[in-house]
PDB file of N, CA and C in Angstrom:
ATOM      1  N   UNK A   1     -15.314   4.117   6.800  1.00  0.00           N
ATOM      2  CA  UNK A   1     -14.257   4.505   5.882  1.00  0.00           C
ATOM      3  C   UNK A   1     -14.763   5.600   4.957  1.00  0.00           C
ATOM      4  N   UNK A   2     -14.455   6.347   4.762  1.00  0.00           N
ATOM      5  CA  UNK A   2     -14.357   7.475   3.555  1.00  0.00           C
ATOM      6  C   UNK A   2     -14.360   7.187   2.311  1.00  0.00           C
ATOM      7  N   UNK A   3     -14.899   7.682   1.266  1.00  0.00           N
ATOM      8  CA  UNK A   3     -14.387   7.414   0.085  1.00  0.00           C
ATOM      9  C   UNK A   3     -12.804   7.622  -0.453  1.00  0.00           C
ATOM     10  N   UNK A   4     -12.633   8.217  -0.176  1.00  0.00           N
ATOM     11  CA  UNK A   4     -11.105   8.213  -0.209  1.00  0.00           C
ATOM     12  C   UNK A   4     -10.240   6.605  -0.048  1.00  0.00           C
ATOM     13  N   UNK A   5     -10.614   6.389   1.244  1.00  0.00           N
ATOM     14  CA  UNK A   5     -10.251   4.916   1.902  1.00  0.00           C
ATOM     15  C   UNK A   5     -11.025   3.845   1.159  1.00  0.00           C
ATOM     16  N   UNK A   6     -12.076   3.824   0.410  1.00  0.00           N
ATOM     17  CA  UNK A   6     -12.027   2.927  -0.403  1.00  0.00           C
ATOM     18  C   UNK A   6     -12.091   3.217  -1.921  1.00  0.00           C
ATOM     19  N   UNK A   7     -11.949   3.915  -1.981  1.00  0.00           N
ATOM     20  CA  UNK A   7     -10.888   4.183  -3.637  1.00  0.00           C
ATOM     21  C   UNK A   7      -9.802   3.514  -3.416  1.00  0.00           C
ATOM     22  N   UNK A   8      -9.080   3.686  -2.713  1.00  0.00           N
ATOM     23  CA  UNK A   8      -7.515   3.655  -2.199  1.00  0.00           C
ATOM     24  C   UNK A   8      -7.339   1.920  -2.131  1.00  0.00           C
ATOM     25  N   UNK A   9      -8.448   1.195  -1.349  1.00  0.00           N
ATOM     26  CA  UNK A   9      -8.324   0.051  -1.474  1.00  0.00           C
ATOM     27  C   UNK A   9      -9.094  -1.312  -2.773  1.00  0.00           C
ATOM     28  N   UNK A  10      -9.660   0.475  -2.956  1.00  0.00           N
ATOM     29  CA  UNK A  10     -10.442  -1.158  -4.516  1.00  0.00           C
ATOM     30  C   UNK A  10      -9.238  -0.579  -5.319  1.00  0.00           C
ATOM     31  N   UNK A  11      -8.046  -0.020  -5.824  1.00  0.00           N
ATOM     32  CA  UNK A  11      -7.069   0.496  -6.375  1.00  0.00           C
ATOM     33  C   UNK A  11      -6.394  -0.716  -6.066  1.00  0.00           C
ATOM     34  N   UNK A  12      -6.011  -1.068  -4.476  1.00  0.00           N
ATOM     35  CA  UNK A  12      -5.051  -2.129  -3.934  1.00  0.00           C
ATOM     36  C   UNK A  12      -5.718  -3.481  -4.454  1.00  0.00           C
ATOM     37  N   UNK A  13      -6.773  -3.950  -4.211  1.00  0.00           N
ATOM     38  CA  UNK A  13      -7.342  -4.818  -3.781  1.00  0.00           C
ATOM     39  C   UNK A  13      -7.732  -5.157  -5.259  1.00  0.00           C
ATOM     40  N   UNK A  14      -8.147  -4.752  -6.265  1.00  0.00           N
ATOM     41  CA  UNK A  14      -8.828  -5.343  -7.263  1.00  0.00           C
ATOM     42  C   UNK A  14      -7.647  -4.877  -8.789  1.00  0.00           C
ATOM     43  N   UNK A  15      -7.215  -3.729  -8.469  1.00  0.00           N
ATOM     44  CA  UNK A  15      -5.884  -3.479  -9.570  1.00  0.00           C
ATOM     45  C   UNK A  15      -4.380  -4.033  -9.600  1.00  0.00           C
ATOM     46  N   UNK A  16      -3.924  -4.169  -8.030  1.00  0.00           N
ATOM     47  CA  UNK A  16      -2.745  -4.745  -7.517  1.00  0.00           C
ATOM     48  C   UNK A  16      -2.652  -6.004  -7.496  1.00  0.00           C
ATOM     49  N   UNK A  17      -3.545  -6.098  -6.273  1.00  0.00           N
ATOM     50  CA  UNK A  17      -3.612  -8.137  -5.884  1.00  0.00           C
ATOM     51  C   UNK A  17      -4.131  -9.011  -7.284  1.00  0.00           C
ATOM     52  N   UNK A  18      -4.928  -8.000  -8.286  1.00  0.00           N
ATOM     53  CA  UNK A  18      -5.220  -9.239  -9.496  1.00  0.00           C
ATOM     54  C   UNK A  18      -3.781  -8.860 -10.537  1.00  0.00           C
ATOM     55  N   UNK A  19      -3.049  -7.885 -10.696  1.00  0.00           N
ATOM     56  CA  UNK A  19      -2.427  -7.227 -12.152  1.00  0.00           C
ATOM     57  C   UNK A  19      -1.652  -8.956 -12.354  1.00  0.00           C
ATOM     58  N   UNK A  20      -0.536  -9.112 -11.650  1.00  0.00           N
ATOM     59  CA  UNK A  20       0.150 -10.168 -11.942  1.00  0.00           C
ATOM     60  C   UNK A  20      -0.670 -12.040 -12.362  1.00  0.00           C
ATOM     61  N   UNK A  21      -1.067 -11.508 -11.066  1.00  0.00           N
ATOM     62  CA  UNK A  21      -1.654 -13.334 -10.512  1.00  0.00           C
ATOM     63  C   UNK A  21      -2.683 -12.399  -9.654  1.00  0.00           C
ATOM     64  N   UNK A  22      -3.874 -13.629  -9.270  1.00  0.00           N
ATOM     65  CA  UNK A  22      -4.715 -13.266  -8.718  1.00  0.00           C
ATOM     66  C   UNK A  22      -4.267 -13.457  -7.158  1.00  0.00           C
ATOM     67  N   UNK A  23      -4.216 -12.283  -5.958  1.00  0.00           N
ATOM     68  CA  UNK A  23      -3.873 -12.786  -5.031  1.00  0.00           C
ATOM     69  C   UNK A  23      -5.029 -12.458  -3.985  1.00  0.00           C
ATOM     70  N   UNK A  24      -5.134 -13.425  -3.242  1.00  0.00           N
ATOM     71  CA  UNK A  24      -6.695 -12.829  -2.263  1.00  0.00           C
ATOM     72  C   UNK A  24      -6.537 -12.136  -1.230  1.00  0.00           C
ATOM     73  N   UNK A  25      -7.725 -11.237  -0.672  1.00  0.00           N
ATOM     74  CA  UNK A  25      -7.723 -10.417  -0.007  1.00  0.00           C
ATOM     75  C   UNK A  25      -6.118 -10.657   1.029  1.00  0.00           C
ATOM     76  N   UNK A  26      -6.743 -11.345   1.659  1.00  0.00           N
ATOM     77  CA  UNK A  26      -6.266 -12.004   3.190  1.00  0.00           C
ATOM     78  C   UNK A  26      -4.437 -12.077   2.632  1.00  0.00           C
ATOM     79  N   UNK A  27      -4.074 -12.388   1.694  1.00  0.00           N
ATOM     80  CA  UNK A  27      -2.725 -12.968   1.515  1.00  0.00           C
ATOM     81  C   UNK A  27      -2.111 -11.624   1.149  1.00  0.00           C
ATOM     82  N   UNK A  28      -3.126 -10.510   0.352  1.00  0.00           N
ATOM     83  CA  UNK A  28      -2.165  -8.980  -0.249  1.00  0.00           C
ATOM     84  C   UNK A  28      -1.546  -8.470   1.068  1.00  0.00           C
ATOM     85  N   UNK A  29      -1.393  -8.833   2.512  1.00  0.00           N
ATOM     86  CA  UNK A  29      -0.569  -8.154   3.067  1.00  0.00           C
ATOM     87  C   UNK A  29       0.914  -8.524   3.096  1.00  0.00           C
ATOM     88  N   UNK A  30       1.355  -9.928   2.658  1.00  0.00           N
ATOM     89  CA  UNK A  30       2.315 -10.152   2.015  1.00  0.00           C
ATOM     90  C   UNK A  30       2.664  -9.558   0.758  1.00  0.00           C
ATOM     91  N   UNK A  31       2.616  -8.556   0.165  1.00  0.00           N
ATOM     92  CA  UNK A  31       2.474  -7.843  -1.088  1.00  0.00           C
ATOM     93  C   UNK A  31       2.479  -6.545  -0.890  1.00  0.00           C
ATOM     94  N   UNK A  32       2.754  -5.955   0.499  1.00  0.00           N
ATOM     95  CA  UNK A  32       2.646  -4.486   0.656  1.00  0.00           C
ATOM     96  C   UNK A  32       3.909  -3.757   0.303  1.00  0.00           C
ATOM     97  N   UNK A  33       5.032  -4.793   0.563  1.00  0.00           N
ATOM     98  CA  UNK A  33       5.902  -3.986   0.627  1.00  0.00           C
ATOM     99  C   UNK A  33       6.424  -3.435  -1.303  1.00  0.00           C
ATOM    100  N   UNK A  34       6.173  -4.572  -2.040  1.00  0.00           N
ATOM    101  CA  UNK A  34       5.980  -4.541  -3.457  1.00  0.00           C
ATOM    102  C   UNK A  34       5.385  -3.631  -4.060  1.00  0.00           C
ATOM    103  N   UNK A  35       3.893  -3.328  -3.479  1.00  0.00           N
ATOM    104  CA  UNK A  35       3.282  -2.562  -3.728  1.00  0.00           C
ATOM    105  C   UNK A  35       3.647  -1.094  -3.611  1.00  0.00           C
ATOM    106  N   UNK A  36       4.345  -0.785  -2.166  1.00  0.00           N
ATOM    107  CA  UNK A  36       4.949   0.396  -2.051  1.00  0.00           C
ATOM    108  C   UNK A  36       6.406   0.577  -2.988  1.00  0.00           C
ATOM    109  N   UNK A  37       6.595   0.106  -2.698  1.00  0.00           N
ATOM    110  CA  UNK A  37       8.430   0.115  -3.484  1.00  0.00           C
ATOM    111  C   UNK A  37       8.195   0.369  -4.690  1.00  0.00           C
ATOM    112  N   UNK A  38       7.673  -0.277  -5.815  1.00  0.00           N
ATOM    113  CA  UNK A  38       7.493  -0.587  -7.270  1.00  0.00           C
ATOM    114  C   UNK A  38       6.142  -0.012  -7.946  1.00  0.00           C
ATOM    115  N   UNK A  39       5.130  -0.929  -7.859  1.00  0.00           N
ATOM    116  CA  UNK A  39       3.767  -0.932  -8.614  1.00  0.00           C
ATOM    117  C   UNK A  39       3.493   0.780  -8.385  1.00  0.00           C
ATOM    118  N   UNK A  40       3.078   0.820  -6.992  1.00  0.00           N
ATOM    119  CA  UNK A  40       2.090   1.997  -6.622  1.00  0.00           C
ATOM    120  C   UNK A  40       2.596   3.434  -7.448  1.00  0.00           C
ATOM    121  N   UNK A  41       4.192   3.066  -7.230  1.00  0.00           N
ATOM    122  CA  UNK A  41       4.841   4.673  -8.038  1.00  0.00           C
ATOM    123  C   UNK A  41       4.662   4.756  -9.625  1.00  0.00           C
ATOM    124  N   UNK A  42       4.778   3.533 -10.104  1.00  0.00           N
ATOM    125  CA  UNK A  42       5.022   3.386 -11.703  1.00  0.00           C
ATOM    126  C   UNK A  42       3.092   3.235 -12.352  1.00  0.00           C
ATOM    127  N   UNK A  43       2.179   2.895 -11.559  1.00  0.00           N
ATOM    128  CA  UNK A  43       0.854   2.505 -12.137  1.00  0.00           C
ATOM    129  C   UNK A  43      -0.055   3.662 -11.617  1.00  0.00           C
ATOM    130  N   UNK A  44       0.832   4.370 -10.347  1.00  0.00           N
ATOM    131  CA  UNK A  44      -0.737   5.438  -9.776  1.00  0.00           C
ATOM    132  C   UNK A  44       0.061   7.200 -10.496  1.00  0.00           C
ATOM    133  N   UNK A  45      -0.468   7.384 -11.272  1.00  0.00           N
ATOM    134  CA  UNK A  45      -0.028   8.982 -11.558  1.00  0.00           C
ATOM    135  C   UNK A  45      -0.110  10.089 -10.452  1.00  0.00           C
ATOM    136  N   UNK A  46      -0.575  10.187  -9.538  1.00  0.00           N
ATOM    137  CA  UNK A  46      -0.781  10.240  -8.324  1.00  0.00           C
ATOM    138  C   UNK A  46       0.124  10.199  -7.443  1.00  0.00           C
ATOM    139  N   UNK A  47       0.912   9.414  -7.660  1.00  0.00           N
ATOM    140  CA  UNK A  47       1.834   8.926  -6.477  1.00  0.00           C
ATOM    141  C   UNK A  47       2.891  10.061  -5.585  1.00  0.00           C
ATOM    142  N   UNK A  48       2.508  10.185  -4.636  1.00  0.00           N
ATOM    143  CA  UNK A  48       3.457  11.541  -3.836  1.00  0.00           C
ATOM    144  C   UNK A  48       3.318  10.702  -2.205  1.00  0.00           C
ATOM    145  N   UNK A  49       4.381  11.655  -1.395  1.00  0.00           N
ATOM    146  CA  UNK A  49       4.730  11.083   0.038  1.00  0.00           C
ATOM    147  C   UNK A  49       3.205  11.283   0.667  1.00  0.00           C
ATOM    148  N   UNK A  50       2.451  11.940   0.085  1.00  0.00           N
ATOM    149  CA  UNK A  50       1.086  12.587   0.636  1.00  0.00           C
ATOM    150  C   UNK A  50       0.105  11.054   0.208  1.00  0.00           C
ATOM    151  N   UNK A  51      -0.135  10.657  -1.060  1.00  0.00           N
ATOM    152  CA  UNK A  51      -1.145   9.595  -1.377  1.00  0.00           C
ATOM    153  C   UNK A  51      -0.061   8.218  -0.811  1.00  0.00           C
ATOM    154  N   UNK A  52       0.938   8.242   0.058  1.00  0.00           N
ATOM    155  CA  UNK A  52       1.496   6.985   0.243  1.00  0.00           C
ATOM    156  C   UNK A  52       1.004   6.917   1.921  1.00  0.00           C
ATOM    157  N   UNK A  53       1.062   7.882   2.098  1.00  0.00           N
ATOM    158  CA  UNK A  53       0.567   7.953   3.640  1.00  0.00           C
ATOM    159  C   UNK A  53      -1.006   7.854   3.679  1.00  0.00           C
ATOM    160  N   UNK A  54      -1.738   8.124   2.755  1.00  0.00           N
ATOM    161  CA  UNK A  54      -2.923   7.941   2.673  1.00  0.00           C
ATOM    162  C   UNK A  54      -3.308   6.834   2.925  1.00  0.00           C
ATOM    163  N   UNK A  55      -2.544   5.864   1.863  1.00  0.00           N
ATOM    164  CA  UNK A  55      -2.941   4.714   1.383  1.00  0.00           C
ATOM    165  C   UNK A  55      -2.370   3.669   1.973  1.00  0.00           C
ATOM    166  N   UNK A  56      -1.375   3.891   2.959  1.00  0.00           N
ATOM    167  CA  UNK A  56      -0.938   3.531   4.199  1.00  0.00           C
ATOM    168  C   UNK A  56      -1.728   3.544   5.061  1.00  0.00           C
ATOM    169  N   UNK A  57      -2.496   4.602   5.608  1.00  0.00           N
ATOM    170  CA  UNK A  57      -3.580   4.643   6.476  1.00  0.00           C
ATOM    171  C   UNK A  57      -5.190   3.701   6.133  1.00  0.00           C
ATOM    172  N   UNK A  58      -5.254   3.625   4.844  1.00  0.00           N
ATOM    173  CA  UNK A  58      -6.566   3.509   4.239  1.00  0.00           C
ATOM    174  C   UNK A  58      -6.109   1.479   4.381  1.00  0.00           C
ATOM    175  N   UNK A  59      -4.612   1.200   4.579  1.00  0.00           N
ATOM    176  CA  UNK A  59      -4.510  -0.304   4.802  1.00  0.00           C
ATOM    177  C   UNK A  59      -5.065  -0.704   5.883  1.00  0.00           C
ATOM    178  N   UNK A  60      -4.267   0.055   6.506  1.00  0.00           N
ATOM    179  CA  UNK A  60      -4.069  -0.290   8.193  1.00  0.00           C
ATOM    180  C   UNK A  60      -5.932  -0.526   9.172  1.00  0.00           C
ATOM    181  N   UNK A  61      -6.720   0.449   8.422  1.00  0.00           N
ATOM    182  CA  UNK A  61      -7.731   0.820   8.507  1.00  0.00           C
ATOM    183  C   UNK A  61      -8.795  -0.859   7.967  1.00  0.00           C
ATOM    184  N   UNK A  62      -8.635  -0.844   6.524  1.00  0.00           N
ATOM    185  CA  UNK A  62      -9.042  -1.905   6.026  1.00  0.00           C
ATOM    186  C   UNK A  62      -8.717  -3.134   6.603  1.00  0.00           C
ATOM    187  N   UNK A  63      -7.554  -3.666   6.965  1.00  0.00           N
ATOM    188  CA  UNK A  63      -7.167  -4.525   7.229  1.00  0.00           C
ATOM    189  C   UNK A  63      -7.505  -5.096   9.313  1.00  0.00           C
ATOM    190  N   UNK A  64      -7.788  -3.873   9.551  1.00  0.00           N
ATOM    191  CA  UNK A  64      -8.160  -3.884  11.273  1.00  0.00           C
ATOM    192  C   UNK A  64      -9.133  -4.099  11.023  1.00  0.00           C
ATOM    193  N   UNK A  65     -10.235  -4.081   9.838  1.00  0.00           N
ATOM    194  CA  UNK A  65     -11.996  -4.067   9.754  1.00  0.00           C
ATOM    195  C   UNK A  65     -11.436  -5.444   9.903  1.00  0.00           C
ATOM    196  N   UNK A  66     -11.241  -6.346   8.770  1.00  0.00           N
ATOM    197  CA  UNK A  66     -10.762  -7.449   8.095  1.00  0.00           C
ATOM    198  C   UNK A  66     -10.527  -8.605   9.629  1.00  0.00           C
ATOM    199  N   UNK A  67      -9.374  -7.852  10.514  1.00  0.00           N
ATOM    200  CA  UNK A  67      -9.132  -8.660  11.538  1.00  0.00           C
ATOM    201  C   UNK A  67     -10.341  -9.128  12.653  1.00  0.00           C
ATOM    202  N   UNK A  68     -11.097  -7.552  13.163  1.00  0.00           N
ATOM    203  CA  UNK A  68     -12.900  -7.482  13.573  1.00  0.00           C
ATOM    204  C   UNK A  68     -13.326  -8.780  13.213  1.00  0.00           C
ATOM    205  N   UNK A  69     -13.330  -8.342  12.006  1.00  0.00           N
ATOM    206  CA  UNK A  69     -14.791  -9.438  11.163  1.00  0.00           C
ATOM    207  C   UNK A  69     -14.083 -10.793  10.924  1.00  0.00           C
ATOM    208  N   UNK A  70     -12.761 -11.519  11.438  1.00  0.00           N
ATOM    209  CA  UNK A  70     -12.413 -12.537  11.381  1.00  0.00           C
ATOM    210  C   UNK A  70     -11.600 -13.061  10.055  1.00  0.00           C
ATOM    211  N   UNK A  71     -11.303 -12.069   9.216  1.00  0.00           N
ATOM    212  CA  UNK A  71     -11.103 -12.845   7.971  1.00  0.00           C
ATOM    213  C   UNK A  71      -9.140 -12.811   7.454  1.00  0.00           C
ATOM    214  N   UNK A  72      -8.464 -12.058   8.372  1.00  0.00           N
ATOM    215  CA  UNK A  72      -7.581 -11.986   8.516  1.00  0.00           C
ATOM    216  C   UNK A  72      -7.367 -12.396  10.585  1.00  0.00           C
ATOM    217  N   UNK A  73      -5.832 -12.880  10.456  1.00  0.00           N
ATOM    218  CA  UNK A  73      -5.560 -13.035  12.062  1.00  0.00           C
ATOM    219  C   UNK A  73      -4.927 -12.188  12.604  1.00  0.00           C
ATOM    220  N   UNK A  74      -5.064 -12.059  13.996  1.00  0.00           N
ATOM    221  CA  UNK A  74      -4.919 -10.984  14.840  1.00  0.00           C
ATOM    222  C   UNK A  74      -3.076 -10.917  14.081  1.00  0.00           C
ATOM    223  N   UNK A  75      -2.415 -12.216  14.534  1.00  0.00           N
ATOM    224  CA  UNK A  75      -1.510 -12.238  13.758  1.00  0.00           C
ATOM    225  C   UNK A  75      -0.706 -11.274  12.056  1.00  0.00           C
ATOM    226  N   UNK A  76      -1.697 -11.543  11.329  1.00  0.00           N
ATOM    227  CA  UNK A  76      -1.370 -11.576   9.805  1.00  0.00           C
ATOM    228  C   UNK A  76      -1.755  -9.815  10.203  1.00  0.00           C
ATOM    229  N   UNK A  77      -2.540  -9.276  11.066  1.00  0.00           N
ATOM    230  CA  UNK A  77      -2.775  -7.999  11.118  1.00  0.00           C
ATOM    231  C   UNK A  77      -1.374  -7.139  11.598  1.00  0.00           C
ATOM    232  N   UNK A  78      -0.552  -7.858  12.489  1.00  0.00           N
ATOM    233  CA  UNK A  78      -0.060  -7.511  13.833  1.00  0.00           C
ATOM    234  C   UNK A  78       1.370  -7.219  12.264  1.00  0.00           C
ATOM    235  N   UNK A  79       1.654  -8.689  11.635  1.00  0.00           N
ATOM    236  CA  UNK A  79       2.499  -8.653  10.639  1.00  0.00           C
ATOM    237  C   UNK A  79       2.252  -6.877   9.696  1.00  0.00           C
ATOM    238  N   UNK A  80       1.221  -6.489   9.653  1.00  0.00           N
ATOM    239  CA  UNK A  80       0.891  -5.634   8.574  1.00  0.00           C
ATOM    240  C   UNK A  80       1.665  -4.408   8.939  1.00  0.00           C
ATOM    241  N   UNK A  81       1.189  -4.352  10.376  1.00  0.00           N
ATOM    242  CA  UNK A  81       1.943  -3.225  11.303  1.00  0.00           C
ATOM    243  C   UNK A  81       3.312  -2.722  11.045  1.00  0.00           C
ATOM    244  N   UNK A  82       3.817  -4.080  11.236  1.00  0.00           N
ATOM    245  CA  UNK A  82       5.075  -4.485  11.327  1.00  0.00           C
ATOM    246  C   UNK A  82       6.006  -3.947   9.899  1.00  0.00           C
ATOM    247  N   UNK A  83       5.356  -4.477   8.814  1.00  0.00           N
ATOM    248  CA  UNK A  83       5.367  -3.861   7.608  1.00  0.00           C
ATOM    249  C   UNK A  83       5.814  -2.552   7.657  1.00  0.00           C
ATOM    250  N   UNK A  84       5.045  -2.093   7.583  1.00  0.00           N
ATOM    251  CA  UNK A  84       4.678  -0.315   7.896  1.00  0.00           C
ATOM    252  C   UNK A  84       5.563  -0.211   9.014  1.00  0.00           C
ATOM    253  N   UNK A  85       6.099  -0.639   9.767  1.00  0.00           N
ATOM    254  CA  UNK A  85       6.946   0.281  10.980  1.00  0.00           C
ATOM    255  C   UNK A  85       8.194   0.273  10.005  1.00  0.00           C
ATOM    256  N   UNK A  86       8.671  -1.150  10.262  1.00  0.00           N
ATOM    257  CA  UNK A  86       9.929  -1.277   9.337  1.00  0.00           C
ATOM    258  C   UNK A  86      10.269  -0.517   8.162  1.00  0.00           C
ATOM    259  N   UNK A  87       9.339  -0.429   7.165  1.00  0.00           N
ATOM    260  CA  UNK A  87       9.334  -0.285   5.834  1.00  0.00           C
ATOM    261  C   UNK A  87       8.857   1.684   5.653  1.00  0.00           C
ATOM    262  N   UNK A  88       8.152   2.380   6.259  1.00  0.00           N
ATOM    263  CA  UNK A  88       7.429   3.129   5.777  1.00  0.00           C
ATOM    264  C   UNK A  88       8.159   4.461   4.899  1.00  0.00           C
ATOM    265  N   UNK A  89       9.457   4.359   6.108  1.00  0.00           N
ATOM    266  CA  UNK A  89      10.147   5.626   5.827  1.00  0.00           C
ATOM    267  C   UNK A  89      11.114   5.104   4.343  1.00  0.00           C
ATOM    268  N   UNK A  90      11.562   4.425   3.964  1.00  0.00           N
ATOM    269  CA  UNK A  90      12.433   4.437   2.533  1.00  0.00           C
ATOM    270  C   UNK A  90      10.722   3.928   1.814  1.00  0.00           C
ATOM    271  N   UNK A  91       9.664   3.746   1.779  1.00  0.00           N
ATOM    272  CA  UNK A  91       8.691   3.865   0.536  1.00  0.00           C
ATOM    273  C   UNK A  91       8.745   5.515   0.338  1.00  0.00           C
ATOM    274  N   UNK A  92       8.630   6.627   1.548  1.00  0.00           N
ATOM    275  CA  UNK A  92       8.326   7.951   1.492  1.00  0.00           C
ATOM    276  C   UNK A  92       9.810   8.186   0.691  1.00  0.00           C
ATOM    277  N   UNK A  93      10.416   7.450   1.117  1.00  0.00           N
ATOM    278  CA  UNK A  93      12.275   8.083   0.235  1.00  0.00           C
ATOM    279  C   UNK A  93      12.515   7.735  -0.710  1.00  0.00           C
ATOM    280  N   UNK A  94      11.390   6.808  -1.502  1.00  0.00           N
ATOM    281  CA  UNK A  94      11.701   6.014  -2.626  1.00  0.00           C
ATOM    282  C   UNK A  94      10.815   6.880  -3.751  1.00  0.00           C
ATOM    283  N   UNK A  95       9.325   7.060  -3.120  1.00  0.00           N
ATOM    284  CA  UNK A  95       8.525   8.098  -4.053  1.00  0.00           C
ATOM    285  C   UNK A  95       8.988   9.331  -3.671  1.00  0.00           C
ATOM    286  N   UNK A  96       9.931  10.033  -3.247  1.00  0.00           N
ATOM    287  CA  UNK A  96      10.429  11.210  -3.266  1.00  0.00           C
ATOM    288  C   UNK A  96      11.155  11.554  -4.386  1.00  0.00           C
ATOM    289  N   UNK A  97      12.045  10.591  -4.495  1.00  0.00           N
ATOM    290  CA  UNK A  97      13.096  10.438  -5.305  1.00  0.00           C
ATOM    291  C   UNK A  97      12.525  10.136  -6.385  1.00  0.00           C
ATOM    292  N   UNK A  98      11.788   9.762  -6.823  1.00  0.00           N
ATOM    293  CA  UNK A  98      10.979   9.128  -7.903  1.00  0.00           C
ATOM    294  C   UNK A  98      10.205  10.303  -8.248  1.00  0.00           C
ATOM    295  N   UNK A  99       9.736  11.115  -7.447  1.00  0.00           N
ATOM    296  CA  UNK A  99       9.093  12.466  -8.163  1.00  0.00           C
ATOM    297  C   UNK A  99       9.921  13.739  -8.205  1.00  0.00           C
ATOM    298  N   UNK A 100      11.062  13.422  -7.888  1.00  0.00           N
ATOM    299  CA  UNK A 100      12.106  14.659  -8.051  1.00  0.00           C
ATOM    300  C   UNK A 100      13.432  14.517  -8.818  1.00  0.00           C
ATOM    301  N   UNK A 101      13.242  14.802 -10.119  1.00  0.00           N
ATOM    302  CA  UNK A 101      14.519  14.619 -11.203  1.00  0.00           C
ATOM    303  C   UNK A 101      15.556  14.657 -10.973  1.00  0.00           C
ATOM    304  N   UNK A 102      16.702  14.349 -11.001  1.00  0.00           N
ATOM    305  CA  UNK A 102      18.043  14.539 -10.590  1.00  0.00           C
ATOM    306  C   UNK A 102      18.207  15.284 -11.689  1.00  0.00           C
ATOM    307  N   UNK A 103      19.513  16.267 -11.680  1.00  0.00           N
ATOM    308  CA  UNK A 103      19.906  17.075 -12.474  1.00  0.00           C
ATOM    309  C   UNK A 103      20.324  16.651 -13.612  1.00  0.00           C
ATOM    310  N   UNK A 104      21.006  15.388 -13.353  1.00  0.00           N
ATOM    311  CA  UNK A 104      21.617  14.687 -14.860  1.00  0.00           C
ATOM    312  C   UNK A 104      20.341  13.905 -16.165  1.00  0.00           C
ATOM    313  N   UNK A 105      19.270  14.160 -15.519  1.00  0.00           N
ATOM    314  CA  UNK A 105      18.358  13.918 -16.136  1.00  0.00           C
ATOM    315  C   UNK A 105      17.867  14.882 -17.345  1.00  0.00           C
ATOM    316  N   UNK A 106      18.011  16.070 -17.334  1.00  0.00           N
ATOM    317  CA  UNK A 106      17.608  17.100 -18.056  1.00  0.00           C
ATOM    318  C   UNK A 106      18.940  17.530 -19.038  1.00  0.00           C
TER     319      UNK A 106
END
């Protein structure tokens, strides 16, 4: 992994899964879609269709180590996917919109 890819996930993993409640590794993939929709746009200054795809990649990545090394199931991985197929395109339409003012705003 890159530094990039784990910035991206000690961001997820130690700022996200603890802010509310503490949630553990293995269970934050129930929490992705939250994470994209809400947290990630309002807590990362950062946030563009560019660092969502990043950090999309930097999951998918983490979470396939995770499945390897046994600590997530082929399953709970397969779910993550799934996530991301379903979900990816309205997170990119959600931080779009979220970084581009509507006119009645000004």
């Amino acid at each position: 992994m890159t530094n990039k890819h784990w910035s991206n996930m000690e961001f997820f993993l130690n700022d996200y899964l603890n802010y509310y409640e503490i949630v553990k590794m293995e269970d934050g993939i129930d929490h992705v879609d939250e994470f994209f929709m809400d947290w990630f746009k309002r807590k990362a200054m950062w946030s563009t269709p560019a660092s969502y795809k990043q950090n999309i990649t930097s999951l998918k990545k983490f979470y396939a180590y995770m499945n390897e090394k046994g600590l997530v199931s082929k399953q709970e991985y397969e779910t993550l996917l799934q996530i991301i197929r379903d979900h990816k395109e309205i997170w990119l339409d959600v931080i779009e919109a979220y970084n581009t003012p509507d006119d009645d705003y000004f």
